[in-house]
Structure formats: structure tokens, C-alpha cells
C-alpha atoms as a PDB file:
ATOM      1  CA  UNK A   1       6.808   6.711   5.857  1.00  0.00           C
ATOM      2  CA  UNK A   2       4.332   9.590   7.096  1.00  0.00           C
ATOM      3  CA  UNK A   3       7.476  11.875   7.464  1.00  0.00           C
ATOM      4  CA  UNK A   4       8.722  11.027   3.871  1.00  0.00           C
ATOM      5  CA  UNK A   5       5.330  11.492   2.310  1.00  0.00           C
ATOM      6  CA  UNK A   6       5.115  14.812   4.027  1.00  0.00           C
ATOM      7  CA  UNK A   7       8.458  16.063   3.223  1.00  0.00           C
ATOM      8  CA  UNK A   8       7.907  14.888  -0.691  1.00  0.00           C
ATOM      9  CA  UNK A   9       4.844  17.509  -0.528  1.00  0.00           C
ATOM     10  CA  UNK A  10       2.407  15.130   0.867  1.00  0.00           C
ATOM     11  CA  UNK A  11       1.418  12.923  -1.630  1.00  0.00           C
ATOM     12  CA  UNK A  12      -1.918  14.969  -2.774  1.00  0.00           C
ATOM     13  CA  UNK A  13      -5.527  14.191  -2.538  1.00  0.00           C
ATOM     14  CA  UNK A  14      -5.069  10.494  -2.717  1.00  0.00           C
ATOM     15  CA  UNK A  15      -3.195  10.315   0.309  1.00  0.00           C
ATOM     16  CA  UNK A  16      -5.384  12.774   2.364  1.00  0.00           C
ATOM     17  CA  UNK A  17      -5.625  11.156   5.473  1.00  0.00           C
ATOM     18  CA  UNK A  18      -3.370   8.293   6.871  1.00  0.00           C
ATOM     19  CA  UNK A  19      -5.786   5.088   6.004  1.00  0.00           C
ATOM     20  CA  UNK A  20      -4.377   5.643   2.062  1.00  0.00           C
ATOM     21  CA  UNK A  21      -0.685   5.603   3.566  1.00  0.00           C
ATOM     22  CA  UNK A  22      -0.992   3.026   5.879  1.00  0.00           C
ATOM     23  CA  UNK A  23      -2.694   0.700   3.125  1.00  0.00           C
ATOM     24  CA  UNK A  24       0.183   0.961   0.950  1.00  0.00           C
ATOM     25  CA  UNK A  25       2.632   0.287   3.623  1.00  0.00           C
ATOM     26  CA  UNK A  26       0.750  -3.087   4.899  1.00  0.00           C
ATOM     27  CA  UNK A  27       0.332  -3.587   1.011  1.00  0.00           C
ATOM     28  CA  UNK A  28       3.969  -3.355   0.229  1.00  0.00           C
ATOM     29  CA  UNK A  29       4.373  -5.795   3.550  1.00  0.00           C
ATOM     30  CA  UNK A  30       2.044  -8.154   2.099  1.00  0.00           C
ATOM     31  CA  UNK A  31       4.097  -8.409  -1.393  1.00  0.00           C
ATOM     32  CA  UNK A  32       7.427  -8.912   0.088  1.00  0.00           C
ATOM     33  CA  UNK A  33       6.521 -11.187   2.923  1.00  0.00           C
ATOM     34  CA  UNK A  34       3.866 -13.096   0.483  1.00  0.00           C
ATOM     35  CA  UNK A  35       6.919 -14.311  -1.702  1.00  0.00           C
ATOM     36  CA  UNK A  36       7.863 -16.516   2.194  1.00  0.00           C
ATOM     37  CA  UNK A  37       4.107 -17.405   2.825  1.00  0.00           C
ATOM     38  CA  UNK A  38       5.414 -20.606   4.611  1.00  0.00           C
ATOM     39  CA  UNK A  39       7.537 -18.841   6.943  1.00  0.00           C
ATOM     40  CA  UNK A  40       5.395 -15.549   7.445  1.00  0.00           C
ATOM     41  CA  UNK A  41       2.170 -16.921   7.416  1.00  0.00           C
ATOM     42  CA  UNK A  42       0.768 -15.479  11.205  1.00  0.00           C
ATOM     43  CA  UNK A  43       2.484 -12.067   9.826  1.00  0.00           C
ATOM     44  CA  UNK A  44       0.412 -12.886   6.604  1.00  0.00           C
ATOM     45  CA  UNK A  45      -2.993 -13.037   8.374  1.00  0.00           C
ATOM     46  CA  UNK A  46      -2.151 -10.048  10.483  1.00  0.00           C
ATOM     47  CA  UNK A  47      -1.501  -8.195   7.806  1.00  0.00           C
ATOM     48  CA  UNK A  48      -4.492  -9.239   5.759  1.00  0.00           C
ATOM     49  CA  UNK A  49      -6.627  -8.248   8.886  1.00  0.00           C
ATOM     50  CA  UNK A  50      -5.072  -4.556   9.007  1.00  0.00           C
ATOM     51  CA  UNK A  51      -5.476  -3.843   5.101  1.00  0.00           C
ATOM     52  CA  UNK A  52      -9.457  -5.496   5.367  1.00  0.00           C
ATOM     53  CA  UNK A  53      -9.741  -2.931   8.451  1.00  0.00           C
ATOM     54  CA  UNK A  54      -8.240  -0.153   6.264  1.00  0.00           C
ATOM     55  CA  UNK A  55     -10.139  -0.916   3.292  1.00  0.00           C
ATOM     56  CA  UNK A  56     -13.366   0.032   4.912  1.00  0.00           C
ATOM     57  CA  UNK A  57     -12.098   3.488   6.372  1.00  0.00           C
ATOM     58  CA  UNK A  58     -11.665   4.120   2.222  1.00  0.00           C
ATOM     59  CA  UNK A  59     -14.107   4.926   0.032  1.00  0.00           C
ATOM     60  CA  UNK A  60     -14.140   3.067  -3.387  1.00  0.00           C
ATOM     61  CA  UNK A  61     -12.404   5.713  -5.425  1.00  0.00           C
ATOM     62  CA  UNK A  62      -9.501   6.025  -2.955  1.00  0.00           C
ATOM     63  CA  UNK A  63      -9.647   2.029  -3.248  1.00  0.00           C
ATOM     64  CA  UNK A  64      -9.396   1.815  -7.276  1.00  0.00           C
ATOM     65  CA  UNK A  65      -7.165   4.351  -7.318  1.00  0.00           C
ATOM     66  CA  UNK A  66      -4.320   3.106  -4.642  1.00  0.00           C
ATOM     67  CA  UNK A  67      -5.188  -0.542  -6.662  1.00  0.00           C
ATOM     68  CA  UNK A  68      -4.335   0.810  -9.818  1.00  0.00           C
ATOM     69  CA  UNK A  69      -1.074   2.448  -8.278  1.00  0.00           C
ATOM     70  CA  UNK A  70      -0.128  -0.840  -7.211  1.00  0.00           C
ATOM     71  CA  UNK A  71      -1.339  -3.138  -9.821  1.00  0.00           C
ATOM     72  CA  UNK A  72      -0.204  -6.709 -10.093  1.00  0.00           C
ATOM     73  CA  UNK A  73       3.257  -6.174 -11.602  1.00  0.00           C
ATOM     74  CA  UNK A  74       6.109  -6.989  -9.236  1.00  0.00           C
ATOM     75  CA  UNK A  75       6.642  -3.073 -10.344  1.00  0.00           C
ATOM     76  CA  UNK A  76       3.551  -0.936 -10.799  1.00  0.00           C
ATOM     77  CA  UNK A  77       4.492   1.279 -13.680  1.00  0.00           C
ATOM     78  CA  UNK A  78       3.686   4.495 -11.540  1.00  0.00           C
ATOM     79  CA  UNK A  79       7.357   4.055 -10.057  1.00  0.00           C
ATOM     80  CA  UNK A  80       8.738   2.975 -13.386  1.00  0.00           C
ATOM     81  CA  UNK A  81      10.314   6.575 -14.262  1.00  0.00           C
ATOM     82  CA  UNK A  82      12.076   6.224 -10.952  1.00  0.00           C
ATOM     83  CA  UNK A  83      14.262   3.522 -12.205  1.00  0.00           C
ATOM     84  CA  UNK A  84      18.028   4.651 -13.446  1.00  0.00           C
END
């Protein structure tokens, strides 16, 4: 994912650093694998470890920010225009 960001002209400021980009990896993890709980559930708590250990390597602007990327919509209207 660090190659692809990169090669898409590094994502800008928000992504400065590879905390941001890790989050939203673990993140998208966390969504997918959330909709199994029952059968992911040590991946679950893993996961919720790594983005609570990630979360305080970000400051709380990054934070809101990558949060309001994100949002709570299945998908976050940032990636809306990508759709045919």
C-alpha cells in the first residue's frame, strides 16, 4: 500500500509519515473482518491493539481528519467519484 500511495504522488500532508497509512490499512481490516466478528475475533483484538497503538503516534488533527475520510458509511464519500 506504501508503494501505491507513493506512486499516486504520495497522498499529501495527511499521509506524511507511515502511522496515517498504516491506520487506514488496519482500519479498512477492521471493517471487512468486523462484518465475521465471530470467526475473526483474535484478528479483531489484534487489530484493535495496532490502530489504539497508531492512534497515539497521531496527533488529533491527523486523527479527525483520516476519521472523517473514513466516516461510518460502508463507502466514505471521499472515494465516491471513483465509482463508474
Amino acid at each position: 500500500m506504501s508503494s501505491f500511495v507513493a506512486a499516486a504522488g504520495g497522498g499529501g500532508p495527511l499521509l506524511e509519515g507511515r502511522a496515517a497509512l498504516d491506520w487506514l490499512c488496519v482500519e479498512a481490516f477492521r471493517r471487512k473482518l468486523g462484518r465475521h466478528a465471530g470467526v475473526y475475533a483474535a484478528v479483531l483484538g489484534a487489530i484493535t491493539r495496532r490502530q489504539a497503538s497508531l492512534r497515539r503516534r497521531l496527533d488529533e488533527r491527523r486523527m479527525a481528519e483520516l476519521r472523517r475520510i473514513v466516516g461510518d458509511d460502508d463507502l466514505p464519500a471521499d472515494f465516491q467519484h471513483m465509482l463508474p
